[in-house]
N, C-alpha and C. Protein backbone atom coordinates (compact mmCIF):
# COMPACT_ATOMS: atom_id res chain seq x y z
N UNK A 1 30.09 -2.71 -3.82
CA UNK A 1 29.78 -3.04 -2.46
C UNK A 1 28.31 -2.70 -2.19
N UNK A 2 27.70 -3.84 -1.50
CA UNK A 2 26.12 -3.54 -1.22
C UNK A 2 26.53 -2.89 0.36
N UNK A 3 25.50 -1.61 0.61
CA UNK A 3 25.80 -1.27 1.76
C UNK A 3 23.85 -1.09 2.22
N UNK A 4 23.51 -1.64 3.39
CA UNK A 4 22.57 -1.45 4.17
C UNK A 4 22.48 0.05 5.12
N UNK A 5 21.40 0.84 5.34
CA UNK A 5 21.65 1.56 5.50
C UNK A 5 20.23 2.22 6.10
N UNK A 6 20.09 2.06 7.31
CA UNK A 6 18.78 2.39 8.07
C UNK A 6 18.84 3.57 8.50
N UNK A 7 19.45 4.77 8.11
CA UNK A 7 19.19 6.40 8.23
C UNK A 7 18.75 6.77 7.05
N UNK A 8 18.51 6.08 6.02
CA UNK A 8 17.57 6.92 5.23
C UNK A 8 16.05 7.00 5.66
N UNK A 9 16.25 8.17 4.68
CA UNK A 9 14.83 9.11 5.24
C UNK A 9 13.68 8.12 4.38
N UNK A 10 12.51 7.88 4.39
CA UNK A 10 11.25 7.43 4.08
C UNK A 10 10.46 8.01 3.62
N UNK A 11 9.17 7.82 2.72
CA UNK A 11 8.20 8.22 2.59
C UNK A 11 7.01 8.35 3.71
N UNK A 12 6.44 9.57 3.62
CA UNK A 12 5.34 9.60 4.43
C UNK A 12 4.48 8.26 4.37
N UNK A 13 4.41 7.77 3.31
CA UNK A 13 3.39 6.47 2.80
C UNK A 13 3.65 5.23 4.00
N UNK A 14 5.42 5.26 3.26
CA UNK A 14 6.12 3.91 4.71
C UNK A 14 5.56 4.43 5.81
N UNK A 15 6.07 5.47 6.69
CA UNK A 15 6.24 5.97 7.76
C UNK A 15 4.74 5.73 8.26
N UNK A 16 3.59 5.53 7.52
CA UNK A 16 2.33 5.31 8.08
C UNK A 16 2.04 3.81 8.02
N UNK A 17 2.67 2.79 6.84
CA UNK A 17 2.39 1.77 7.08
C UNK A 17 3.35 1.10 8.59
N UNK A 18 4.45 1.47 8.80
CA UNK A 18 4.91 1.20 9.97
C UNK A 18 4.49 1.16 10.63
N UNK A 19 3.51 2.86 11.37
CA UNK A 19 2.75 3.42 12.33
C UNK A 19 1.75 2.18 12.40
N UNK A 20 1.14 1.62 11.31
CA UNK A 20 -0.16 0.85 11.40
C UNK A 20 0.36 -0.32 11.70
N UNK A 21 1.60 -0.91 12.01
CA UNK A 21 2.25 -2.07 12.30
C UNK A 21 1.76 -3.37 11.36
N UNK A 22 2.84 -2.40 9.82
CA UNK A 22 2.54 -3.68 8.40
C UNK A 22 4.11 -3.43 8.12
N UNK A 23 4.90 -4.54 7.74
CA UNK A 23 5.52 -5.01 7.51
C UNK A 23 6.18 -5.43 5.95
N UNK A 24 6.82 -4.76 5.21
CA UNK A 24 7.64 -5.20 4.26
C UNK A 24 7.46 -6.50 3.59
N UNK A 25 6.33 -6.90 2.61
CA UNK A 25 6.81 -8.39 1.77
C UNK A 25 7.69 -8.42 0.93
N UNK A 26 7.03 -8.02 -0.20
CA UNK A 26 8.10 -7.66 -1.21
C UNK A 26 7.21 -6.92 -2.71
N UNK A 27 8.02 -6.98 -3.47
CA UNK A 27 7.92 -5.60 -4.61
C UNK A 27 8.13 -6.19 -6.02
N UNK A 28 6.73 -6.28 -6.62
CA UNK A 28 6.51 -7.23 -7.80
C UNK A 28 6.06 -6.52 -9.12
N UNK A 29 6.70 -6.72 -10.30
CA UNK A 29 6.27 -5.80 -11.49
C UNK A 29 5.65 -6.83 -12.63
N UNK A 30 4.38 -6.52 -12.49
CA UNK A 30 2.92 -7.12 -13.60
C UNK A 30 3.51 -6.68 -15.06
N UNK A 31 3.65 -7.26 -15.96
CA UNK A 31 4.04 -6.42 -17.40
C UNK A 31 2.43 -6.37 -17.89
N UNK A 32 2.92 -5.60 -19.02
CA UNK A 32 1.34 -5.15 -20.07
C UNK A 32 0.63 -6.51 -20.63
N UNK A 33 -0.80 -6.33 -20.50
CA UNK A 33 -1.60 -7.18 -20.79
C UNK A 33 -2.23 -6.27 -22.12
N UNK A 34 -1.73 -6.25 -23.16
CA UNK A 34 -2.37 -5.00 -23.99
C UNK A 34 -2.33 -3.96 -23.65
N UNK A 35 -3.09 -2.95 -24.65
CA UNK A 35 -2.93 -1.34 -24.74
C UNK A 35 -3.70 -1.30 -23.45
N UNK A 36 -4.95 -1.31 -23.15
CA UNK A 36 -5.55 -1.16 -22.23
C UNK A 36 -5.51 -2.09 -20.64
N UNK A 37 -4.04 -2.69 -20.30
CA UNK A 37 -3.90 -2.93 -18.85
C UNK A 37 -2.30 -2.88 -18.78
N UNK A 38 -1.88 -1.71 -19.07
CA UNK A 38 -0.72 -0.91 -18.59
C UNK A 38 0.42 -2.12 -17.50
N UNK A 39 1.77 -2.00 -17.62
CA UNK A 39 2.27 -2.22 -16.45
C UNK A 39 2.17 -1.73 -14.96
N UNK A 40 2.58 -2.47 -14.23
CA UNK A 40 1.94 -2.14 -12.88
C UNK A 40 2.97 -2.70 -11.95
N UNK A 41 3.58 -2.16 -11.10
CA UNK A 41 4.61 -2.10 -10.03
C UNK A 41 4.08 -2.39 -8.89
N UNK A 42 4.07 -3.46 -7.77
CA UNK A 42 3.37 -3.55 -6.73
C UNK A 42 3.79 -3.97 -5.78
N UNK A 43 3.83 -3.11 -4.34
CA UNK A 43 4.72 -3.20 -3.66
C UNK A 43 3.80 -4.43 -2.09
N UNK A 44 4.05 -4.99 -1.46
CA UNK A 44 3.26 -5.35 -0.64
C UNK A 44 3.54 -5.39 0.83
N UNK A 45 2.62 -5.38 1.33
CA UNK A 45 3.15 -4.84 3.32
C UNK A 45 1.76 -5.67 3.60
N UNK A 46 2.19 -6.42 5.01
CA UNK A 46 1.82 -7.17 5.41
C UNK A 46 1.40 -7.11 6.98
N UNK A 47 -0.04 -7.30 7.63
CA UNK A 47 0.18 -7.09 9.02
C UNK A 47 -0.06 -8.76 9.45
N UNK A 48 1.14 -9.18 10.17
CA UNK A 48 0.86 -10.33 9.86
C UNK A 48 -0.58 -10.75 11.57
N UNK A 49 0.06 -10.50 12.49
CA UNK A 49 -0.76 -10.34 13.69
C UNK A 49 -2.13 -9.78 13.62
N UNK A 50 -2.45 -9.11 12.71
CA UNK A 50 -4.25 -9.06 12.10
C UNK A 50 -4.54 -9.51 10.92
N UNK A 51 -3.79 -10.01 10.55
CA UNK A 51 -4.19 -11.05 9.53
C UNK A 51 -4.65 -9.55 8.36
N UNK A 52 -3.97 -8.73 7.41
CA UNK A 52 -4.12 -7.85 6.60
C UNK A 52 -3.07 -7.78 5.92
N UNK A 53 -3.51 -7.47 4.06
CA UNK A 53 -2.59 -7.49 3.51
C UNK A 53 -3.11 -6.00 2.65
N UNK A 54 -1.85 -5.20 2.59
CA UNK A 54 -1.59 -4.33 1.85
C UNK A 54 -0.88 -3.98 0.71
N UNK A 55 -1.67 -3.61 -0.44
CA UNK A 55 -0.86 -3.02 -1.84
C UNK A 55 -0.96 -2.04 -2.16
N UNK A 56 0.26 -1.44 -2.41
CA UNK A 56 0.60 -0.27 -3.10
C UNK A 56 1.03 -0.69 -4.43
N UNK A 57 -0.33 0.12 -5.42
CA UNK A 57 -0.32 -0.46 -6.68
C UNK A 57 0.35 1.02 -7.29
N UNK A 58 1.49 0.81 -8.01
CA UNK A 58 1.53 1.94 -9.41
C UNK A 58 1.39 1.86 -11.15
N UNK A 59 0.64 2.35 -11.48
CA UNK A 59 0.38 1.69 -13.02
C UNK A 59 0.03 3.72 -13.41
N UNK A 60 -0.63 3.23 -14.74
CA UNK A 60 -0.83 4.15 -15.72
C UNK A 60 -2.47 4.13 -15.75
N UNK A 61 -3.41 4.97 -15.48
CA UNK A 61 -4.46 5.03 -16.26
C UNK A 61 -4.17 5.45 -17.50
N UNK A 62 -5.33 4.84 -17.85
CA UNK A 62 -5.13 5.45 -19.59
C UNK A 62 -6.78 5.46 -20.00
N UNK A 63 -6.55 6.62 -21.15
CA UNK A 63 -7.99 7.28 -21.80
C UNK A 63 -7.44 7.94 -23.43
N UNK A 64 -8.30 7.59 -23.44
CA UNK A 64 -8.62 8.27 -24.88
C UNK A 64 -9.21 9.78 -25.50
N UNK A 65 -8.43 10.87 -26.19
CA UNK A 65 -9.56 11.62 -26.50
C UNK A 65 -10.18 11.84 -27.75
N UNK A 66 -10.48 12.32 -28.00
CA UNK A 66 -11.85 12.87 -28.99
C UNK A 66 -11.27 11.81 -30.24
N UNK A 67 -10.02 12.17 -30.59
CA UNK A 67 -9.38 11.60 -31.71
C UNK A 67 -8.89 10.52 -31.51
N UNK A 68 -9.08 9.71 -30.36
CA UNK A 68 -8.38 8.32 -30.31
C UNK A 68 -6.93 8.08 -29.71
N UNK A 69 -6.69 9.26 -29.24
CA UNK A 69 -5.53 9.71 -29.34
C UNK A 69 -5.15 9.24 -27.53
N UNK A 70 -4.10 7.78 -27.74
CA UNK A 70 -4.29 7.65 -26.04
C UNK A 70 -3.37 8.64 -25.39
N UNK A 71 -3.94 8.06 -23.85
CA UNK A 71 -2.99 8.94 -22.68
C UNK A 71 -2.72 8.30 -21.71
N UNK A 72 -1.21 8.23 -20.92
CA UNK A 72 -0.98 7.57 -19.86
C UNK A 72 -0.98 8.43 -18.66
N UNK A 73 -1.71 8.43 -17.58
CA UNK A 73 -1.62 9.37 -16.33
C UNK A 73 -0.66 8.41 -15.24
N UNK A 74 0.03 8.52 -15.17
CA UNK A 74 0.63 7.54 -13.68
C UNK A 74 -0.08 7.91 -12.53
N UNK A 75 -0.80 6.64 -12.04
CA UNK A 75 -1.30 6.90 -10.95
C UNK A 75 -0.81 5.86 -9.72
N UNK A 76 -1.21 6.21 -8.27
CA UNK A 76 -0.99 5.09 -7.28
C UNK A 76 -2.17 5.27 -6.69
N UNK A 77 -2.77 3.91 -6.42
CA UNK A 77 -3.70 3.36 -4.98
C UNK A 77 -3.57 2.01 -4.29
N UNK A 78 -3.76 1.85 -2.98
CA UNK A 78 -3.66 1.05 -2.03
C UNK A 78 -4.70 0.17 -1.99
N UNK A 79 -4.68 -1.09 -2.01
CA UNK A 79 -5.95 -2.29 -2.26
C UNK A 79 -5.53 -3.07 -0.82
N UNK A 80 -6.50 -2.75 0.43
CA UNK A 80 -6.36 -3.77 1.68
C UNK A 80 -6.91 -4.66 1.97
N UNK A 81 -6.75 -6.05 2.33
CA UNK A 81 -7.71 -7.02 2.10
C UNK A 81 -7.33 -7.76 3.42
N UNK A 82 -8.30 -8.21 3.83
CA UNK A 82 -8.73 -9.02 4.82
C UNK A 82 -8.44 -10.56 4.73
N UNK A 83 -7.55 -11.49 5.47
CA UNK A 83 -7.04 -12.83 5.06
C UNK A 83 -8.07 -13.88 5.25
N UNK A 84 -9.06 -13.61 6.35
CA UNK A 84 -9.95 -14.41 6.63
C UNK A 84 -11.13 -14.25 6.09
N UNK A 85 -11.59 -13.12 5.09
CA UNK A 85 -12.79 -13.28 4.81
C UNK A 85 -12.49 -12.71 2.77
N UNK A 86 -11.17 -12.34 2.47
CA UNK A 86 -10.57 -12.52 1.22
C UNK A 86 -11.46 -11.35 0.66
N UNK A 87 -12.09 -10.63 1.69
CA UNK A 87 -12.84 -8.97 0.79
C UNK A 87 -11.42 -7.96 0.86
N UNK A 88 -11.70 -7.16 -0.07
CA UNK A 88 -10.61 -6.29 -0.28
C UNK A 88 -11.56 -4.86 -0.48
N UNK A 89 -10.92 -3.57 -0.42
CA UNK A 89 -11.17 -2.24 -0.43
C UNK A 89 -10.30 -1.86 -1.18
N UNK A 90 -10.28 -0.40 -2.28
CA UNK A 90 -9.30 -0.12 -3.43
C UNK A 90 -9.43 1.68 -2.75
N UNK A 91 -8.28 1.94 -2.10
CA UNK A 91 -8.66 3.43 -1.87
C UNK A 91 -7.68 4.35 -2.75
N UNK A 92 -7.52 5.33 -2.91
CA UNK A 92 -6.64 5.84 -3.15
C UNK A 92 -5.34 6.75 -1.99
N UNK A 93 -4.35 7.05 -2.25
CA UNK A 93 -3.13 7.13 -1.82
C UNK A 93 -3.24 8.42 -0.77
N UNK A 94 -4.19 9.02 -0.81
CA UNK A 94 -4.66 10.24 0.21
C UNK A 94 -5.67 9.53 0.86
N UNK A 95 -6.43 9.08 0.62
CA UNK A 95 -7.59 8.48 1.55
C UNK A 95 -6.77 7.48 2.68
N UNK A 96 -5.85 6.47 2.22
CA UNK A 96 -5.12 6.13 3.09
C UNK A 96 -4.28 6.51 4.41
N UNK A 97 -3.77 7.86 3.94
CA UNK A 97 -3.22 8.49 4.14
C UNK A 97 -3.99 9.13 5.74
N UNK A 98 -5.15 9.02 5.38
CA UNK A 98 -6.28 9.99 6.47
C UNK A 98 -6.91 8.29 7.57
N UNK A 99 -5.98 7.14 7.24
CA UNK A 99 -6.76 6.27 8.70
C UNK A 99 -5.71 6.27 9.36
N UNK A 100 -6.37 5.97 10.75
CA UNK A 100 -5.85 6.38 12.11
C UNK A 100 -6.09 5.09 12.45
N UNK A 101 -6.94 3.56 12.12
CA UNK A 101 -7.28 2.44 12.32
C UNK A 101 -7.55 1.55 11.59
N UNK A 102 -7.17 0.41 11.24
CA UNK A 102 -7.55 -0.76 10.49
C UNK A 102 -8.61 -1.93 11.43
N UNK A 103 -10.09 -2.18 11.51
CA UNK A 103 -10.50 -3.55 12.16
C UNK A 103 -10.87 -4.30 10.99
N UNK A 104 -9.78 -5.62 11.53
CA UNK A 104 -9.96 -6.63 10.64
C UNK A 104 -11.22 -7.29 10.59
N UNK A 105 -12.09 -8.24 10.00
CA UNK A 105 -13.20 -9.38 10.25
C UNK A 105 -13.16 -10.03 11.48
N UNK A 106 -12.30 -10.07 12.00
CA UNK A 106 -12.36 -10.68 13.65
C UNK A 106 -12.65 -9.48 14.42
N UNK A 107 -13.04 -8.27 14.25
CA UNK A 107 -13.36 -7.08 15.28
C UNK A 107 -11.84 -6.69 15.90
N UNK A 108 -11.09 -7.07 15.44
CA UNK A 108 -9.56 -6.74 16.48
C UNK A 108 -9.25 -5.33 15.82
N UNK A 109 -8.85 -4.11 15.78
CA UNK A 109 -8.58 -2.93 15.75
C UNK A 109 -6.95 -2.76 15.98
N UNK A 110 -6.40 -2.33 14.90
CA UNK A 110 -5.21 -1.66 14.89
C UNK A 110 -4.73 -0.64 14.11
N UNK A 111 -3.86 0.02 15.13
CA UNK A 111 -3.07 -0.08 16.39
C UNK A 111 -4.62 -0.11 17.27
N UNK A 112 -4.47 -0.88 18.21
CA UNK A 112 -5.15 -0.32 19.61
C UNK A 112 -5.08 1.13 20.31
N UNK A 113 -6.59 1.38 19.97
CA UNK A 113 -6.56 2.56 20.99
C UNK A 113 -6.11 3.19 22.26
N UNK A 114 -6.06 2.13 23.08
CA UNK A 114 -5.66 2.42 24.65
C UNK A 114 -4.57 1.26 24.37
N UNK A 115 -3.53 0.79 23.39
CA UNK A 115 -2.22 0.99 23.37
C UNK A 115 -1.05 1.66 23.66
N UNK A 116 -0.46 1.11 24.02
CA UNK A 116 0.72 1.91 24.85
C UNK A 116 1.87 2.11 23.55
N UNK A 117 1.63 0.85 23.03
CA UNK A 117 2.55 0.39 21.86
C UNK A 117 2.74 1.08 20.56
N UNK A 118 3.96 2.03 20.17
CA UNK A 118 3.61 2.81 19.08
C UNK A 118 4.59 2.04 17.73
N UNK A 119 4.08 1.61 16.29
CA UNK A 119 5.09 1.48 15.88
C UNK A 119 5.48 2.99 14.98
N UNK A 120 7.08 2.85 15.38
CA UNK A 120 7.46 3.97 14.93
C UNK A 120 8.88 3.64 14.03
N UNK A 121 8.98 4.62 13.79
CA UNK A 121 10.48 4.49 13.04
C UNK A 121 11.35 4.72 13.69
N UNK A 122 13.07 4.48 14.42
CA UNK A 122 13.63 4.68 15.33
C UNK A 122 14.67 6.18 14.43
N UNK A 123 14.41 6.88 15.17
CA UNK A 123 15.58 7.46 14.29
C UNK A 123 17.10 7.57 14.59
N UNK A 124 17.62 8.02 13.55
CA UNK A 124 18.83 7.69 13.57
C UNK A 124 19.67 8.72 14.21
């Protein structure tokens, strides 16, 4: 039985893309392009009303040391891109973490400051 189930608890990560009013696309896995471009898991959120698209990328860095000897670090960062002008920004998963505002290429700002409107999570 598939059961739906909107009292689970969230990640701080969600709980901020909500706040920033982005939206759920969907959740896509890149396989390996060779030793050196790792698989990569990528989740995407969408604001569709400012025109912004968000990824939450997870993959592996990888390095080498002295002896050749590779290494996989699992890492995550967030790549936000702008629909109308197709520039993108690559931050990492704490830096994200620290905006309080997204303005798109049209100057529009979200959430609005002198918004009344919060998106939140309802709880259960």
């Amino acid at each position: 039985m598939t059961v739906l189930d909107f009292t689970k608890k969230t990640t701080p990560v969600i709980n901020k893309l909500i706040k920033l009013g982005f939206h759920y696309e969907s959740t896509d896995k890149a396989e390996a392009e060779g030793i050196r471009n790792p698989p990569q898991l990528i989740t995407t959120w969408e604001n569709v009303m400012n025109g912004v698209i968000l990824k939450i990328i997870n993959t592996d860095a990888v390095s080498y040391d002295e002896n050749g000897v590779l290494h996989q670090t699992p890492t995550e960062y967030v790549t936000i891109t702008d629909d109308c002008t197709n520039i993108s920004v690559t931050i990492s998963v704490e830096e994200f973490m620290e905006l309080e505002r997204i303005t798109n290429s049209k100057g529009t700002t979200f959430p609005p400051e002198t918004s009344t409107v919060s998106y939140e999570r309802i709880p259960a």
